[in-house]
Protein backbone atom coordinates (compact mmCIF):
# COMPACT_ATOMS: atom_id res chain seq x y z
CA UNK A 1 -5.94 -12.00 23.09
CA UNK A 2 -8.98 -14.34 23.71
CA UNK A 3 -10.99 -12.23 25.93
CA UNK A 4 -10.27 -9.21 23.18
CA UNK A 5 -11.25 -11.39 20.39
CA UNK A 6 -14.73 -12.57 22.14
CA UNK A 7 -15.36 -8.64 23.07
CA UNK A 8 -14.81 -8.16 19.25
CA UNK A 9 -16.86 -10.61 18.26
CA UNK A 10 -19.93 -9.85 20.20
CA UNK A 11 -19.12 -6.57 18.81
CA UNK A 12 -19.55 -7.49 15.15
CA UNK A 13 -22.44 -9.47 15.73
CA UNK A 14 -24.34 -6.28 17.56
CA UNK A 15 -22.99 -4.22 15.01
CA UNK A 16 -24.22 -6.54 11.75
CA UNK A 17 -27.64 -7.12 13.48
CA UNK A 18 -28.47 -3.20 14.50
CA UNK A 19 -27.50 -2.40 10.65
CA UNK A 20 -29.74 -5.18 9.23
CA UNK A 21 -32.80 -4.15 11.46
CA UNK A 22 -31.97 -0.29 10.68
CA UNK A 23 -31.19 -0.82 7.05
CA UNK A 24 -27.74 0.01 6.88
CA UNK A 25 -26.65 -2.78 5.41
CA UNK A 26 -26.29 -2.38 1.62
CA UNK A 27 -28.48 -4.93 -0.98
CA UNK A 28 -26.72 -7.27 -2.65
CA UNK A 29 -27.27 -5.54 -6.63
CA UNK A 30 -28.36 -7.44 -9.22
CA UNK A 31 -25.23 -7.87 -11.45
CA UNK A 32 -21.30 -8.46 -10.30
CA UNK A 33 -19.60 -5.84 -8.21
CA UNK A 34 -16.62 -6.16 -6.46
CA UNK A 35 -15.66 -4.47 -3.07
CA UNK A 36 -12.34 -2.60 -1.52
CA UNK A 37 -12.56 -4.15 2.14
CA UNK A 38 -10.91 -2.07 5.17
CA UNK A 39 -9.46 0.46 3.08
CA UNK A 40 -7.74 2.96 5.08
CA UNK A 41 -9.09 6.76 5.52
CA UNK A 42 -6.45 8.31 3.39
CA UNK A 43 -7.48 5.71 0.66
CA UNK A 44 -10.44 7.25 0.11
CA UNK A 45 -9.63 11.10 0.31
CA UNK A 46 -11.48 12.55 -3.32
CA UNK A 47 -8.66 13.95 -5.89
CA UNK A 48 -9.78 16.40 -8.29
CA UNK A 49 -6.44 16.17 -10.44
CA UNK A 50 -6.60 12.51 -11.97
CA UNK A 51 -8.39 9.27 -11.05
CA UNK A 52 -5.48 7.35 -11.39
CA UNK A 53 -3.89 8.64 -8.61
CA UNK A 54 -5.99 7.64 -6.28
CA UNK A 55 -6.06 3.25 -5.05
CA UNK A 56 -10.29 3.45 -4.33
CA UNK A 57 -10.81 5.64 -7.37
CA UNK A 58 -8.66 3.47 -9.87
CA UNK A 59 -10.27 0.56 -8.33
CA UNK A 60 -13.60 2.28 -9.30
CA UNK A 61 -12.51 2.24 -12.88
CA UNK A 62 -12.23 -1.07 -12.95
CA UNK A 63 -15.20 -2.25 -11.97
CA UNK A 64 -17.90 -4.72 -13.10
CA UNK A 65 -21.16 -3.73 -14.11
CA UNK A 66 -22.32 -3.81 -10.38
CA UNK A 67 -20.35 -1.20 -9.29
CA UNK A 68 -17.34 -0.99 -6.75
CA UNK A 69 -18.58 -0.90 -2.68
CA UNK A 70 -15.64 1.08 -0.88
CA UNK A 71 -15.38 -0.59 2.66
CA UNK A 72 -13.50 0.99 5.93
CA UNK A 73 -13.83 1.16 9.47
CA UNK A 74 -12.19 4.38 9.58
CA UNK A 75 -13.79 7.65 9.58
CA UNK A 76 -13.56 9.15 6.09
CA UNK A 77 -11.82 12.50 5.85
CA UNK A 78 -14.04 13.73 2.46
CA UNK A 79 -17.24 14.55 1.81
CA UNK A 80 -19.22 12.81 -1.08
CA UNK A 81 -17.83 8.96 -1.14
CA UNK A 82 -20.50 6.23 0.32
CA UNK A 83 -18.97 3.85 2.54
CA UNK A 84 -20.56 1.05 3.34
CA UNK A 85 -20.02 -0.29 6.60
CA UNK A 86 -19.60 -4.02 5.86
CA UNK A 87 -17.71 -5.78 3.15
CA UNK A 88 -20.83 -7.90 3.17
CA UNK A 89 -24.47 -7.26 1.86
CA UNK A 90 -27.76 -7.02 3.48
CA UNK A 91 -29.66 -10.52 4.23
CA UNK A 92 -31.97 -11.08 2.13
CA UNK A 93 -35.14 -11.44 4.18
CA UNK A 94 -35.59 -12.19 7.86
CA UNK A 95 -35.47 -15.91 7.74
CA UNK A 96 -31.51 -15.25 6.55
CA UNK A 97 -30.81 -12.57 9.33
CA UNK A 98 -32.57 -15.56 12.13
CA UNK A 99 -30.07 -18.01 10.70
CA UNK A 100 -27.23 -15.42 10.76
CA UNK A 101 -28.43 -14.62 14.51
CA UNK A 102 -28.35 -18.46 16.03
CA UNK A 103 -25.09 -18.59 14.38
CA UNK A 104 -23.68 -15.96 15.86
CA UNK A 105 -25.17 -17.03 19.30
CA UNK A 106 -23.68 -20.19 19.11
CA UNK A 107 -20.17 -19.55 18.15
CA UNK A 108 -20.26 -16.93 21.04
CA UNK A 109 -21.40 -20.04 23.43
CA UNK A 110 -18.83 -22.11 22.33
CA UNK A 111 -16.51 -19.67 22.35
CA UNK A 112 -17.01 -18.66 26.08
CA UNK A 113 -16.85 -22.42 26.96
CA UNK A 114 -13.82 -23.15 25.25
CA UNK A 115 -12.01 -20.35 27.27
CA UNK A 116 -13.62 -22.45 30.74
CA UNK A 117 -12.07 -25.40 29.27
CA UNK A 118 -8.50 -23.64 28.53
CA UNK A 119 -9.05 -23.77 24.85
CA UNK A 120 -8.96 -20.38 23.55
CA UNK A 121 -9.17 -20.61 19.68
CA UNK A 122 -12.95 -20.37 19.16
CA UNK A 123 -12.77 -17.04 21.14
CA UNK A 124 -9.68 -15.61 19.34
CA UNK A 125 -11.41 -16.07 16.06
CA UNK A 126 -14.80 -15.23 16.37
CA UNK A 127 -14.35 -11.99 14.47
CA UNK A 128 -13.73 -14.55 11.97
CA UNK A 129 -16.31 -16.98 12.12
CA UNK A 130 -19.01 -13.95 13.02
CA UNK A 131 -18.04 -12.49 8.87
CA UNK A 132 -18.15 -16.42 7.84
CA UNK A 133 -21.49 -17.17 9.63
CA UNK A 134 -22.95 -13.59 7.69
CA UNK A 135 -21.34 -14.50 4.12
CA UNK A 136 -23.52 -18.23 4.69
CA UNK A 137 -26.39 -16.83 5.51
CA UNK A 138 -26.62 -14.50 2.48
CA UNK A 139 -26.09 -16.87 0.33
CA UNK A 140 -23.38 -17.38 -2.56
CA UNK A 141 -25.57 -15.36 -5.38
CA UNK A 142 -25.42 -12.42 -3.81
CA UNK A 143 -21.36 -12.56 -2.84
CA UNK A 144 -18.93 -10.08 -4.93
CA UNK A 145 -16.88 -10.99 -7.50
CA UNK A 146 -13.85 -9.59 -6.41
CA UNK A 147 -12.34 -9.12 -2.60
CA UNK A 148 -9.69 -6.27 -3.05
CA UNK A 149 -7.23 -5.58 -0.26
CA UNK A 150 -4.05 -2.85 -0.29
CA UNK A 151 -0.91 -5.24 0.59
CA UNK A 152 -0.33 -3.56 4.10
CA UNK A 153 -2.30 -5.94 5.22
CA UNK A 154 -0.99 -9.24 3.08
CA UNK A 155 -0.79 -11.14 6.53
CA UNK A 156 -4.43 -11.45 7.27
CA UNK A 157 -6.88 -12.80 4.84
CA UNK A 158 -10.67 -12.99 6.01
CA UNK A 159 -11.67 -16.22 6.75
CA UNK A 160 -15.00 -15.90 4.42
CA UNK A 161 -12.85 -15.09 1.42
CA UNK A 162 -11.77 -18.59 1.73
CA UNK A 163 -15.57 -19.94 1.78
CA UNK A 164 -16.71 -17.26 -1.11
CA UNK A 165 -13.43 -18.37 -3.41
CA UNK A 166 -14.89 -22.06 -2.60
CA UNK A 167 -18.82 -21.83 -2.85
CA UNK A 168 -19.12 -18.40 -5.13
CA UNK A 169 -16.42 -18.19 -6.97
CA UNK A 170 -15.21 -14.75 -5.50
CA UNK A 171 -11.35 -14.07 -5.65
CA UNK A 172 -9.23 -12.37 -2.61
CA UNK A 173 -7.03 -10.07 -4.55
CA UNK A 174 -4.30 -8.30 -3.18
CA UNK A 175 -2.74 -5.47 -4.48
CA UNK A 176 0.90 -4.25 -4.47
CA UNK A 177 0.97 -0.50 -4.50
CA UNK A 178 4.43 -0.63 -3.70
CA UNK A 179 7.75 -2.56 -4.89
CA UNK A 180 10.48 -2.53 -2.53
CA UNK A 181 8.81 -5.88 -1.31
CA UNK A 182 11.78 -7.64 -2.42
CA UNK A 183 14.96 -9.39 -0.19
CA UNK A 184 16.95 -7.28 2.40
CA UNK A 185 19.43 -4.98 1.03
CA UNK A 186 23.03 -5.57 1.49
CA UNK A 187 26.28 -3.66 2.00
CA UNK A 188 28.34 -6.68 1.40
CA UNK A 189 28.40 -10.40 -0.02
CA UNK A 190 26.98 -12.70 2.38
CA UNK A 191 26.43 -16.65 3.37
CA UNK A 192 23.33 -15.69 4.54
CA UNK A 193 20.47 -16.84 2.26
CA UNK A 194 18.33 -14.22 0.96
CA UNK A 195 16.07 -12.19 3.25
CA UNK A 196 12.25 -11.24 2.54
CA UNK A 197 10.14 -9.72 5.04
CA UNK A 198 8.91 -11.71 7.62
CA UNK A 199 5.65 -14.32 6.04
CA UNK A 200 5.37 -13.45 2.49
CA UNK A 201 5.76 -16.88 1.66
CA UNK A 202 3.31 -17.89 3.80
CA UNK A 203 0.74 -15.22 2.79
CA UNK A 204 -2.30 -17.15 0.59
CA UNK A 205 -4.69 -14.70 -2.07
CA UNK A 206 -6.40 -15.76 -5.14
CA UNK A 207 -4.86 -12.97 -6.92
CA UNK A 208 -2.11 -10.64 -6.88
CA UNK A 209 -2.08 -7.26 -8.94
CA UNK A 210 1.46 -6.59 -9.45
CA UNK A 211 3.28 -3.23 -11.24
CA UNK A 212 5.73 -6.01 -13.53
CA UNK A 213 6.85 -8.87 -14.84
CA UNK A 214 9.91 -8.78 -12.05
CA UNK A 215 7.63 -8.22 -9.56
CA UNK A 216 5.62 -11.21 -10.76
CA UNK A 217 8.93 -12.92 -10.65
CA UNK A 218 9.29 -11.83 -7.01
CA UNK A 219 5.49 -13.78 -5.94
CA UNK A 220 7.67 -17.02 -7.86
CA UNK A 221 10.41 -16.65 -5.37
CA UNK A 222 8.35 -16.73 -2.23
CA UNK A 223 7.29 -19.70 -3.50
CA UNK A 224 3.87 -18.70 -5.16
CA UNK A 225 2.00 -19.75 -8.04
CA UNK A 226 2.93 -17.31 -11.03
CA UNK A 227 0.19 -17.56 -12.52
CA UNK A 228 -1.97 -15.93 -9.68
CA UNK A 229 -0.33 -12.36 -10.68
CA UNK A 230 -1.59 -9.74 -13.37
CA UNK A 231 0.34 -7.46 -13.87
CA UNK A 232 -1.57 -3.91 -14.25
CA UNK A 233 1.36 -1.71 -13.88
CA UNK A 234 1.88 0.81 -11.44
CA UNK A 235 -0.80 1.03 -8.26
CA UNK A 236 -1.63 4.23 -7.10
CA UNK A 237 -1.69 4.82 -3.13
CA UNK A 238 -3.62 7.85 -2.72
CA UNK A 239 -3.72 11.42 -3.31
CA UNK A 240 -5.00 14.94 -1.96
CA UNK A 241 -7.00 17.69 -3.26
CA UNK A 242 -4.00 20.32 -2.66
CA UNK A 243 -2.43 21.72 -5.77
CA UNK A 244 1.33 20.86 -6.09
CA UNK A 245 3.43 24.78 -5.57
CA UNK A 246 4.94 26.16 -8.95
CA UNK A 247 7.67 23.64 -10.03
CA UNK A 248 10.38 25.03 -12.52
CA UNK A 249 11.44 23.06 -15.26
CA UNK A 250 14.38 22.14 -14.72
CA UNK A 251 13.57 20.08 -11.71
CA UNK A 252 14.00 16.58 -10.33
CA UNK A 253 11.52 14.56 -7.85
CA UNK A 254 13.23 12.87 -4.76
CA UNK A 255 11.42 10.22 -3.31
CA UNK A 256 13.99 9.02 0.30
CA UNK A 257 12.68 5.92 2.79
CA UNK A 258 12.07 7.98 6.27
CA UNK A 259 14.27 5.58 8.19
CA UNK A 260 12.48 4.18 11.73
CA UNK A 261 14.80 3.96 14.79
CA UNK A 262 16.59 0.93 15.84
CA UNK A 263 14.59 0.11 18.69
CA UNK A 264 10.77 0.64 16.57
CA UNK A 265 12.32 -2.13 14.07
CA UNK A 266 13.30 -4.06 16.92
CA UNK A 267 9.42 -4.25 18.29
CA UNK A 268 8.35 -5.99 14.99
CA UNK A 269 11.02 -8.26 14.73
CA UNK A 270 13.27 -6.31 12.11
CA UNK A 271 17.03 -5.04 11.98
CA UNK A 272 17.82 -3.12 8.97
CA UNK A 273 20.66 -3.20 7.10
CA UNK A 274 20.18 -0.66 4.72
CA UNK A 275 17.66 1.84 5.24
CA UNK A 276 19.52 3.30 8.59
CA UNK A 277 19.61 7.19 9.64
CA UNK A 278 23.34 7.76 8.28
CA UNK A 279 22.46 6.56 4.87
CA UNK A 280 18.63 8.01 4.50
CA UNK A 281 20.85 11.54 5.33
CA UNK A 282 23.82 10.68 3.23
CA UNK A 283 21.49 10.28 0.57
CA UNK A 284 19.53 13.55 0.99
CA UNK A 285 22.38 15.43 1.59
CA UNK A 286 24.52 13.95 -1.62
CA UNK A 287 21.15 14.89 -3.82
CA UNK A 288 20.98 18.45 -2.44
CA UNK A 289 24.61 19.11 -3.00
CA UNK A 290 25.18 17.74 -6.65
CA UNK A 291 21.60 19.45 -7.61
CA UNK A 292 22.80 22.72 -6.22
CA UNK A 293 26.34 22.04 -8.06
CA UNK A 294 23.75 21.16 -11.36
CA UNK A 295 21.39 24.13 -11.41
CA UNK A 296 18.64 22.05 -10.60
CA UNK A 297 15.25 22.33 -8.58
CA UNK A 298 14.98 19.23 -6.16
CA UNK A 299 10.96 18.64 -5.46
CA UNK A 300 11.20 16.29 -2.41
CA UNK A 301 7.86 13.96 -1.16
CA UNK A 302 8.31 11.72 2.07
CA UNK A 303 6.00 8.40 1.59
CA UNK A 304 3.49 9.95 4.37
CA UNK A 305 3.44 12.65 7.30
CA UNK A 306 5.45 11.79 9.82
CA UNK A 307 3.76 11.75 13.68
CA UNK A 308 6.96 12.06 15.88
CA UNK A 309 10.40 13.31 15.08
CA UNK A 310 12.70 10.80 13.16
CA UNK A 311 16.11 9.74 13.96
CA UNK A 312 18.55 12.61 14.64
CA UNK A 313 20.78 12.05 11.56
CA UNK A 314 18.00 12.02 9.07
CA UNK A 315 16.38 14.68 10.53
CA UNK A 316 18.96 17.13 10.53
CA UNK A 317 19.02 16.02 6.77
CA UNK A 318 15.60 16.72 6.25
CA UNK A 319 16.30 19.96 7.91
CA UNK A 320 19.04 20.72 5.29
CA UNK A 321 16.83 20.20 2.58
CA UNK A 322 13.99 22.24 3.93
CA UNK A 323 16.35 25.35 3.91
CA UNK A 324 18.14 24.95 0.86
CA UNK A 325 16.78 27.67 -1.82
CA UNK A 326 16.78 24.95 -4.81
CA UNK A 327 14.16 22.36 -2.52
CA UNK A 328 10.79 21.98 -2.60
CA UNK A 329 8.70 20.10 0.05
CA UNK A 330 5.82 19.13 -1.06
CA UNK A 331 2.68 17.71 0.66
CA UNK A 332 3.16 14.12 1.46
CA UNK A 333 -0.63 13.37 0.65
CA UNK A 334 0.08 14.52 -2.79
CA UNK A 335 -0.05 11.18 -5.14
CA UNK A 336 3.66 9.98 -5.91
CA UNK A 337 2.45 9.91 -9.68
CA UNK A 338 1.27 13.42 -9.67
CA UNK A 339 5.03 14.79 -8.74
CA UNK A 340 6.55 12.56 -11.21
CA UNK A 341 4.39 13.87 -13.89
CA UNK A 342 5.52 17.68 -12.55
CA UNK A 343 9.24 17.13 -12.94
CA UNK A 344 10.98 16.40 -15.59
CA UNK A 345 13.30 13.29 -14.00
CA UNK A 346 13.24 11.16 -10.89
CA UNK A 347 15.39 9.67 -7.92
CA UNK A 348 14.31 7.41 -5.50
CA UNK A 349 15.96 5.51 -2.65
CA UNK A 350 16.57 2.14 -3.66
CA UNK A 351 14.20 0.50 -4.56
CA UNK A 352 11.14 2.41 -3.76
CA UNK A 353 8.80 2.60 -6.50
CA UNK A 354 8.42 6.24 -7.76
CA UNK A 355 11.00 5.72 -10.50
CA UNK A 356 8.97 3.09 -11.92
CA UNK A 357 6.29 5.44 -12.37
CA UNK A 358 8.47 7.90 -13.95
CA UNK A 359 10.39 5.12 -16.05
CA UNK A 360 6.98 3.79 -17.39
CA UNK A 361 5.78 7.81 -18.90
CA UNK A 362 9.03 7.90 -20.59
CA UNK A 363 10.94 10.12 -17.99
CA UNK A 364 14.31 9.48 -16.91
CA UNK A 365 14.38 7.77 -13.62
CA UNK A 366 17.67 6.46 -11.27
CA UNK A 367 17.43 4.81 -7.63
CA UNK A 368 20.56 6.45 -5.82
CA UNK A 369 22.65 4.34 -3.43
CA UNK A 370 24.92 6.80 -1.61
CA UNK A 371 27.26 4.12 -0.14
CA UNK A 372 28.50 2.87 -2.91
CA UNK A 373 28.43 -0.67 -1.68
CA UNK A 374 25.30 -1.71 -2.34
CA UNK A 375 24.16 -5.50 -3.96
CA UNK A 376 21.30 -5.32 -5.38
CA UNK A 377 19.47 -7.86 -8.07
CA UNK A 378 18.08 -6.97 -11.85
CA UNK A 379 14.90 -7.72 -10.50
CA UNK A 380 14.97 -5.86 -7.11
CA UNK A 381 15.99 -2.83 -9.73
CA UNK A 382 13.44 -3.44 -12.08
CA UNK A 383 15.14 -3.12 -14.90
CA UNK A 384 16.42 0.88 -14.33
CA UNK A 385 20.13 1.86 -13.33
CA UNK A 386 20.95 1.84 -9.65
CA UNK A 387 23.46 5.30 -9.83
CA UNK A 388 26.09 4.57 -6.53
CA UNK A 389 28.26 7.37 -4.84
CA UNK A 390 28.36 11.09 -5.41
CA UNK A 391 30.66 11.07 -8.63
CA UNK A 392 28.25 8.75 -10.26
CA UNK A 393 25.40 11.14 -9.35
CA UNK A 394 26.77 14.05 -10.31
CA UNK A 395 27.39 13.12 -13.65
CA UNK A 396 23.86 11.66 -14.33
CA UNK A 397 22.56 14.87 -13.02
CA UNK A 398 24.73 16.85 -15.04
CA UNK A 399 23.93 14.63 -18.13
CA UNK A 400 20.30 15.22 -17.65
CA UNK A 401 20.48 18.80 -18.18
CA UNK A 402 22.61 18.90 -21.02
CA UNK A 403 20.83 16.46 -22.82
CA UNK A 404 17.31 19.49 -22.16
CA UNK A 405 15.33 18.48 -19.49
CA UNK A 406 11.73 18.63 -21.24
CA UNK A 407 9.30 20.67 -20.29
CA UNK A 408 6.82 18.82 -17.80
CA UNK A 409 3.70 18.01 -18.46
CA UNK A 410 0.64 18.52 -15.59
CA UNK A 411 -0.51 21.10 -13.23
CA UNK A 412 2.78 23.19 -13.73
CA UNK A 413 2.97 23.77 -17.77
């Protein structure tokens, strides 16, 4: 880990000075502007449907007079978006870029002789102190405003967003483009005290952008300050240029949690009570049979494309559903928000945020638990109905259409 952190951090340093001398680097503008630092590549794909269904475009829309700077060290799969390739601006002259340089030279020094003397740390941060030693030498008036990072990454926050909040006033936001962020789900009562994932209390921004007041509710729990959350309803993730296939009317958008197998939750520490292979199929299977049974078009998007086969239970499932004559598949690049607004009611897997989406434009919206058993909070929920076992499903289903499932609005009218 030291000797990969010191290769890293020579890295950055060769990398930051070859921009500067090439002019790479982008100037600081003249007014506030905020940045989206190590956004993914499918962050930034271009949608021509909506802008709000896209995380770097609806940041776009939100930003200062100075513009938005889109940051990744990802190749970008589009055409037409400017990246730049640091979260931090150009120095301002070449006294600033000499400072930044002897910096840089001597945290790499000490860095190498703490790992002679057994002491590792300076090495295993230089990344870190490398972005510090750049965000001092360009000075605090030409810093953003705002820091915004996706919540994938709520473990790590950049060491110079802790000197910029200090000396310039900038804020490290984080935002929440999903919800199921809350405790572990449960099949039955337990002693156990409740369950979040692994260091969210220990996690430390300046601001989080949250989809609700339960969700603000949620920061309070793990022990964070409520007033550090706005809530801005729902976050978009990201979206694709493809067109969604013709969608009937009478149809309902199924949004599942691709379970991972035992022994990939095992590598990061996780066992998983809830979102297993037997119950990610059950609840496919349950929502293809009572939809069938219901007249009803299922339009079915997985949270992303899936790189290996899943577990054998599931995937049969998904199997099931790919055949039936009433399913659609849809691309699972396609924004979340742009099926919703195709279809004219939503289910999701407990508690996975599409049927907040659907809930907030006025569309009804159900998490399914196929167990039965499931215990489950008004906050985790949100506030919507958590519909449990096949009965229970069929009847909502069945009370949908009777009650005229509107005509959609979007791409499909």
């Amino acid at each position: 880990m030291a000797v990969t952190g010191l290769a890293r951090g020579m890295r950055q340093i060769m990398r930051t000075l070859i921009s500067a001398s090439r002019g790479r680097l982008w100037a600081a503008p003249g007014a506030p502007y905020d940045v989206a630092v190590e956004l993914p590549a499918s962050f930034l794909r271009g949608t021509v449907h909506n802008a709000d269904y896209n995380f770097s475009d609806w940041l776009q829309r939100r930003a200062p007079e100075g513009g938005l700077w889109l940051h990744s060290n990802r190749r970008v799969p589009e055409k037409g978006r400017k990246i730049a390739e640091s979260p931090l601006p150009d120095f301002p002259d070449l006294s600033a870029r000499a400072a930044f340089g002897f910096s840089a030279l001597r945290l790499t020094v000490g860095a190498m002789v703490g790992l002679l003397f057994a002491r590792p740390e300076g090495a295993i941060i230089l990344p870190e102190t490398v972005m510090l030693a750049h965000a001092r030498a360009v000075g605090v008036d030409r810093l953003a405003r705002n820091y915004y990072f996706e919540n994938s990454r709520w473990f790590s926050r950049p060491l110079f967003t802790r000197w910029a909040a200090g000396a310039a006033g900038s804020r490290a936001v984080l935002a929440f483009y999903s919800t199921n962020t809350d405790e572990c789900l449960r099949l039955a009562p337990s002693d156990r005290m409740p369950c979040f994932t692994p260091g969210y209390q220990s996690m430390d921004w300046d601001r989080y952008l949250v989809w609700d007041d339960h969700q603000a509710d949620l920061l309070s729990a793990w022990g964070h300050e409520r007033l550090r959350a706005c809530v801005v309803g729902p976050v978009p993730l990201t979206d694709s240029t493809a067109d969604l296939p013709h969608i009937p009317q009478r149809s309902v958008a199924v949004f599942d949690v691709a379970p991972l197998r035992p022994a990939g939750l095992a590598a990061i520490g996780l066992v998983s009570e809830y979102y297993r292979d037997s119950i990610a199929a059950a609840f496919l299977d349950d929502l293809r049979e009572q939809s069938r049974h219901a007249g009803i078009t299922l339009v079915l998007k997985q949270k992303r494309e899936r790189k290996s086969s899943a577990p054998p239970l599931y995937e049969a499932a998904l199997r099931r559903m790919q055949n039936a004559p009433h399913a659609i598949i849809v691309d699972p690049q396609i924004s979340a928000a742009r099926v919703v607004a195709a279809c004219a009611a939503t289910v999701s897997m407990p508690f996975s945020s599409p049927s907040l989406i659907a809930a907030r434009e006025g569309k009804p919206a159900i998490f399914y638990d196929p167990t039965g058993r499931l215990i489950a909070s008004s906050r985790q929920a949100h506030g919507l109905n958590l519909i449990q076992g096949t009965d229970a499903l069929g009847h909502w289903l069945q009370g949908t259409v009777s009650a005229g499932m509107a005509a959609p609005s979007g791409e499909n009218e």
